[in-house]
C-alpha atoms as a PDB file:
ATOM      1  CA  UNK A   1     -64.841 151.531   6.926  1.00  0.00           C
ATOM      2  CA  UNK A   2     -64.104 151.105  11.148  1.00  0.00           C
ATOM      3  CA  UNK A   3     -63.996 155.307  12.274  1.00  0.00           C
ATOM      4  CA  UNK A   4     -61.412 155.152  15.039  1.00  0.00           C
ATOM      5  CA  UNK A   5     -62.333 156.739  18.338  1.00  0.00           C
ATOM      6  CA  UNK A   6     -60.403 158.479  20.166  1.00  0.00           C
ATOM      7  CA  UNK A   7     -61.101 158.836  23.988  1.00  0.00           C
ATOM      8  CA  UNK A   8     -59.528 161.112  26.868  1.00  0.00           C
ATOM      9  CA  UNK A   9     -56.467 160.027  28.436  1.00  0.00           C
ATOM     10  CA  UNK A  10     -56.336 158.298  31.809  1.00  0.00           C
ATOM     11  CA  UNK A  11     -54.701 162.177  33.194  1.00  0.00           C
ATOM     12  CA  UNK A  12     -57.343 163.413  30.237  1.00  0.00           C
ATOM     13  CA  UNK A  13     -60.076 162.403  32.905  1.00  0.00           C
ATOM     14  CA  UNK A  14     -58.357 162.766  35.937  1.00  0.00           C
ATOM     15  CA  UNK A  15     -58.028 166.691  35.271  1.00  0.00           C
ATOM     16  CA  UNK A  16     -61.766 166.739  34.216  1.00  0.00           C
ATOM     17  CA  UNK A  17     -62.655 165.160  37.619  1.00  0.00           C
ATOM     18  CA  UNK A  18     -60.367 167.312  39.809  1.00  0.00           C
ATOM     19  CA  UNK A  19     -61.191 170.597  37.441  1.00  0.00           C
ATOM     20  CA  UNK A  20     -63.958 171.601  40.371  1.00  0.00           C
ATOM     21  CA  UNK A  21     -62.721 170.531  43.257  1.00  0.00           C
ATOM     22  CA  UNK A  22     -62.027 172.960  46.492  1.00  0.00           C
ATOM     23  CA  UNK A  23     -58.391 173.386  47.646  1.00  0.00           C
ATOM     24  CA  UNK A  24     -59.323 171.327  50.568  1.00  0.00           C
ATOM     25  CA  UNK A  25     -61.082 168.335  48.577  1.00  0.00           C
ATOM     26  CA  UNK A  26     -57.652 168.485  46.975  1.00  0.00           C
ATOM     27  CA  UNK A  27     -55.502 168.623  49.821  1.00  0.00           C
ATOM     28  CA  UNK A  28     -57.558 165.493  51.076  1.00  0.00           C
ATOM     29  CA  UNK A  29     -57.080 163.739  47.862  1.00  0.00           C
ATOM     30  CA  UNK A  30     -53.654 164.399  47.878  1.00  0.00           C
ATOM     31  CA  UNK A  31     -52.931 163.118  51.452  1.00  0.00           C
ATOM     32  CA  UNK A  32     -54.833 159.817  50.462  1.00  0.00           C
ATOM     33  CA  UNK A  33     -52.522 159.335  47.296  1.00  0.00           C
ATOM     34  CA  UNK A  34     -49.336 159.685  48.401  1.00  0.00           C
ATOM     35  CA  UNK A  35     -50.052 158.966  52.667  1.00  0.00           C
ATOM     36  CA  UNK A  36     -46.975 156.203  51.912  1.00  0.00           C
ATOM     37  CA  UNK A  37     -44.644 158.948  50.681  1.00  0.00           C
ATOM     38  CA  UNK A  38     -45.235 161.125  53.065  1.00  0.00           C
ATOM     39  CA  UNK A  39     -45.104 158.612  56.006  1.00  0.00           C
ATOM     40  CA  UNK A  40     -41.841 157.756  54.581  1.00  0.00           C
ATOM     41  CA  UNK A  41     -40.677 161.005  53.892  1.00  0.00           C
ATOM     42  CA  UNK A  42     -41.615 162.257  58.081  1.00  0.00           C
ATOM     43  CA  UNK A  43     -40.041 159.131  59.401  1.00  0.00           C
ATOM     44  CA  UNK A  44     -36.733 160.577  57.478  1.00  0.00           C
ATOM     45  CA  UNK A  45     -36.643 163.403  58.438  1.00  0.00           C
ATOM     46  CA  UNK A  46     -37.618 162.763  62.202  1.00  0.00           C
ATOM     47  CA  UNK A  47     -34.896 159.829  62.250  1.00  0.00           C
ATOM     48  CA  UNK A  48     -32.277 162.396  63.739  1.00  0.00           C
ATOM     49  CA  UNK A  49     -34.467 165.389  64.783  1.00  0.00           C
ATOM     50  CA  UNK A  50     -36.086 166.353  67.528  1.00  0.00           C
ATOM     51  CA  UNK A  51     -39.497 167.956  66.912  1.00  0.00           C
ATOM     52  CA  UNK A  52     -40.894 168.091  70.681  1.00  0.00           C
ATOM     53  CA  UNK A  53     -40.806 171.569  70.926  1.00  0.00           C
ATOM     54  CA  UNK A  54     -40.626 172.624  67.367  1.00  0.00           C
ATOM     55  CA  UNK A  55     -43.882 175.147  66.102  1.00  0.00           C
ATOM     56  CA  UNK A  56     -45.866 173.958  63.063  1.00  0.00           C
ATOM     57  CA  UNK A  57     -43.660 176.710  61.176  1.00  0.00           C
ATOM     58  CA  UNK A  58     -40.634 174.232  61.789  1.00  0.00           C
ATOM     59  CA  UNK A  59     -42.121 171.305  60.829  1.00  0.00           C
ATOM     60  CA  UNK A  60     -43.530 172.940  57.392  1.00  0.00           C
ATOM     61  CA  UNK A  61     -39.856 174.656  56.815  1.00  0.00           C
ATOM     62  CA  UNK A  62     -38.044 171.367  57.407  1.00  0.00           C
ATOM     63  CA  UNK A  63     -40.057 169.630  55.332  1.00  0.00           C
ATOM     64  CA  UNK A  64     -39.357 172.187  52.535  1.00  0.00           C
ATOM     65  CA  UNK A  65     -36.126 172.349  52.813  1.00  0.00           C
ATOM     66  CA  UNK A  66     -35.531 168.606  52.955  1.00  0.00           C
ATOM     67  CA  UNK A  67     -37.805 168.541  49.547  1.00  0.00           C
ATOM     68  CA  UNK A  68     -36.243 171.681  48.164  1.00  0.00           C
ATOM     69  CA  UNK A  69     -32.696 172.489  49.415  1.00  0.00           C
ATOM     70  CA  UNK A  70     -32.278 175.342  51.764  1.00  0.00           C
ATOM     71  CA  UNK A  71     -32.783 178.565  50.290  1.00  0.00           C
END
């Protein structure tokens, strides 16, 4: 009689690895993930805006509300 195992999922495993992480470990693992999204999402929103004198408040609110909607 063949006992079937049954092993984590792939997301099973990635949660166990990630499970101790610090906030900034994750922040860097996050940025190296998705760097191509959010190249491509800056370059949108920068196509008709002009950030030369915007704050880093600005920047983090426009990128909010171009994810999220405007509150």
């Amino acid at each position: 009689m063949e006992v079937e195992q049954h092993w984590p999922s792939a997301f099973a495993q990635m949660v166990d690895k990630l499970r101790n992480k610090s906030e900034a470990e994750l922040k860097m693992l996050y940025l190296k993930f998705f760097s191509n999204d959010l190249r491509e999402e800056w370059q949108d929103i920068t196509k008709e805006a002009d950030f030369s004198n915007a704050t880093e408040e600005d920047i983090i609110t426009a990128i909010q509300q171009n994810r999220y909607g405007k509150k």
